[in-house]
Protein backbone atom coordinates (compact mmCIF):
# COMPACT_ATOMS: atom_id res chain seq x y z
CA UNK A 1 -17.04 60.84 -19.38
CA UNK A 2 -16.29 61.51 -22.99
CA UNK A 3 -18.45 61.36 -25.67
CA UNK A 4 -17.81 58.74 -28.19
CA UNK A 5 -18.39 60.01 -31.93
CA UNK A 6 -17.46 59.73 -34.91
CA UNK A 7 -17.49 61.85 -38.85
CA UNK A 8 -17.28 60.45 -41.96
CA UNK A 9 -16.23 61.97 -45.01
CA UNK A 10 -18.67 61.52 -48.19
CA UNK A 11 -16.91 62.14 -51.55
CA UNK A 12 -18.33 62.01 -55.38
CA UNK A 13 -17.45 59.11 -56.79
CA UNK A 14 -16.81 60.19 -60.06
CA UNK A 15 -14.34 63.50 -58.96
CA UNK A 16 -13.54 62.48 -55.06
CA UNK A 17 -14.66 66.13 -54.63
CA UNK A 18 -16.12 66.23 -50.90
CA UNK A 19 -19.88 66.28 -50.39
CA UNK A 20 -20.85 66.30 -46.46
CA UNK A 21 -19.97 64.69 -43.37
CA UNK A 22 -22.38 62.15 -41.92
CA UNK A 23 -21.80 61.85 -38.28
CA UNK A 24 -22.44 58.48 -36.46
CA UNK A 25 -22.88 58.47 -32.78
CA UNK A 26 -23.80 55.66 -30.37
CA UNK A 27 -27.26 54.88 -29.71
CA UNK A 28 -28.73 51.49 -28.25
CA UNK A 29 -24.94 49.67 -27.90
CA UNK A 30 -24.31 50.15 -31.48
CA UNK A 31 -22.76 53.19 -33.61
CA UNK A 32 -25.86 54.21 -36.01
CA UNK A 33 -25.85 57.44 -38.81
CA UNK A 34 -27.18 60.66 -38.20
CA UNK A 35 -29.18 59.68 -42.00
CA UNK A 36 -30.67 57.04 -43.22
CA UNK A 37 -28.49 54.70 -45.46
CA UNK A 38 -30.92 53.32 -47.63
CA UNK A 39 -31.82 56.28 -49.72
CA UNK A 40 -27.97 57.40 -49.81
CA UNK A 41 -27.13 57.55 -53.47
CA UNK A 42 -24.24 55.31 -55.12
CA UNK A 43 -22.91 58.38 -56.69
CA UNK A 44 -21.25 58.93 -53.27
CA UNK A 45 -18.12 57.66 -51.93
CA UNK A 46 -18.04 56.94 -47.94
CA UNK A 47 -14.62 57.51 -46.51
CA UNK A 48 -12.78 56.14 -43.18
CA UNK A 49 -14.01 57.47 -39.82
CA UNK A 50 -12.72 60.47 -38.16
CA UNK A 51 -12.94 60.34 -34.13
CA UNK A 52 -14.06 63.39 -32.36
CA UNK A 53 -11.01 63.68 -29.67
CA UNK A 54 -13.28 64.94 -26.71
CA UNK A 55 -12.36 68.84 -26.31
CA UNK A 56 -13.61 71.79 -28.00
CA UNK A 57 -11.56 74.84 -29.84
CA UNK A 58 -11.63 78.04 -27.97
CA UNK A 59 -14.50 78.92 -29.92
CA UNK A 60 -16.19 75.96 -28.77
CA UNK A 61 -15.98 73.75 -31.91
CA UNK A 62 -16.01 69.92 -31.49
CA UNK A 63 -12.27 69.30 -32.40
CA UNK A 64 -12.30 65.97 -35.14
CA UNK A 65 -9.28 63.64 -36.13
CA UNK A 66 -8.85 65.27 -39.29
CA UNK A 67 -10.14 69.14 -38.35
CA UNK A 68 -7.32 71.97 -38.87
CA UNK A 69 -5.41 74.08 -36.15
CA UNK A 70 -4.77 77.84 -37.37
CA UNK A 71 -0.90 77.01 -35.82
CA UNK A 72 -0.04 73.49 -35.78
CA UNK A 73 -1.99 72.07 -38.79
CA UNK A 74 -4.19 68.90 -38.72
CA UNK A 75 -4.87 66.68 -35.76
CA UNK A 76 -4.35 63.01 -36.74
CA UNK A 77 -3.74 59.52 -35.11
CA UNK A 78 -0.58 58.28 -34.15
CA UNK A 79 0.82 55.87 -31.64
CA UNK A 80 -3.02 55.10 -30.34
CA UNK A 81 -3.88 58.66 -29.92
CA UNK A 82 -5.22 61.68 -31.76
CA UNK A 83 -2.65 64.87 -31.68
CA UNK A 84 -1.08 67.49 -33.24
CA UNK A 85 2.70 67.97 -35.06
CA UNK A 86 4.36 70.65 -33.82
CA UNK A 87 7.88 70.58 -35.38
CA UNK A 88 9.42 66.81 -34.65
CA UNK A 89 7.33 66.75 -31.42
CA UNK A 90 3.84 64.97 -31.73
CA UNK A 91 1.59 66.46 -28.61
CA UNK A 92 -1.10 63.95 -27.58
CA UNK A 93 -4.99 65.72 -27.03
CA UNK A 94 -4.32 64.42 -23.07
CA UNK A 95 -1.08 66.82 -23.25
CA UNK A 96 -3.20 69.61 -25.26
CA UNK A 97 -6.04 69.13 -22.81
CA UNK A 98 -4.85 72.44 -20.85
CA UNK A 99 -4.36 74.25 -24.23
CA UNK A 100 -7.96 74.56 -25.51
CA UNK A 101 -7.68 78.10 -25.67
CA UNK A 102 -4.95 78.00 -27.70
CA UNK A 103 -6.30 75.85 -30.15
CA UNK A 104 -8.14 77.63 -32.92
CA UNK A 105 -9.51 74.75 -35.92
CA UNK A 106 -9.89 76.79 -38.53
CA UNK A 107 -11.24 74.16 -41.06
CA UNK A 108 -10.63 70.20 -42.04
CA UNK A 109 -8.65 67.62 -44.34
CA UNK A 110 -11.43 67.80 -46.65
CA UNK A 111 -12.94 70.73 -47.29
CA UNK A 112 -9.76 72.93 -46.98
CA UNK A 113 -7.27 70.72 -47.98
CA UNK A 114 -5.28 73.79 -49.44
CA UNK A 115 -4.70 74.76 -45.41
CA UNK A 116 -2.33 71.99 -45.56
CA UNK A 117 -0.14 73.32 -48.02
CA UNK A 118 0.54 76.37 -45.80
């Protein structure tokens, strides 16, 4: 069965510059932090989740929603599903899942955003 995770995107609020990703994964029934909320400073902007998609890079990295592919550019949602673009075509992750090794993430939306302009 597939793990069920998720990333979030922390930003300055001041700048939007990005800070860190807090990960949340499910624990007792309910989706909890990987830190604790109380002491996170107001300086900081959370952002929308990013879901991890279930299948690893050929280097073994956790692909995200959001994360980078050296070819195809970033995985996002779209019709219910995370995927990659790849021309006019949009290629679910349950079509990809026998192309792992072809996948290569090679950074995210957020910390490499100049990736995307490639």
């Amino acid at each position: 069965m597939r793990e069920i995770k998720f990333r979030v995107p922390v930003t300055k609020y001041e700048t939007g510059e990005f800070v860190k990703f807090l990960y949340e994964t499910l624990d007792c029934g309910c989706f909890a932090f990987n830190e604790c909320m109380r002491d996170f400073p107001n300086t900081l902007v959370i952002g929308e989740e990013e879901q991890f998609t279930g299948q690893k890079d050929k280097n073994g990295r956790e692909i995200y929603e959001g994360d980078i592919d050296k070819k195809y550019g970033p995985f996002f949602f779209q019709d219910g599903c995370i995927g990659l673009k790849c021309g006019e075509d949009f290629f679910s992750m349950s079509e990809l899942f026998t192309m792992p090794f072809y996948i290569e993430i090679i950074g995210n939306i957020h910390e490499n955003p100049d990736l995307l302009e490639k």
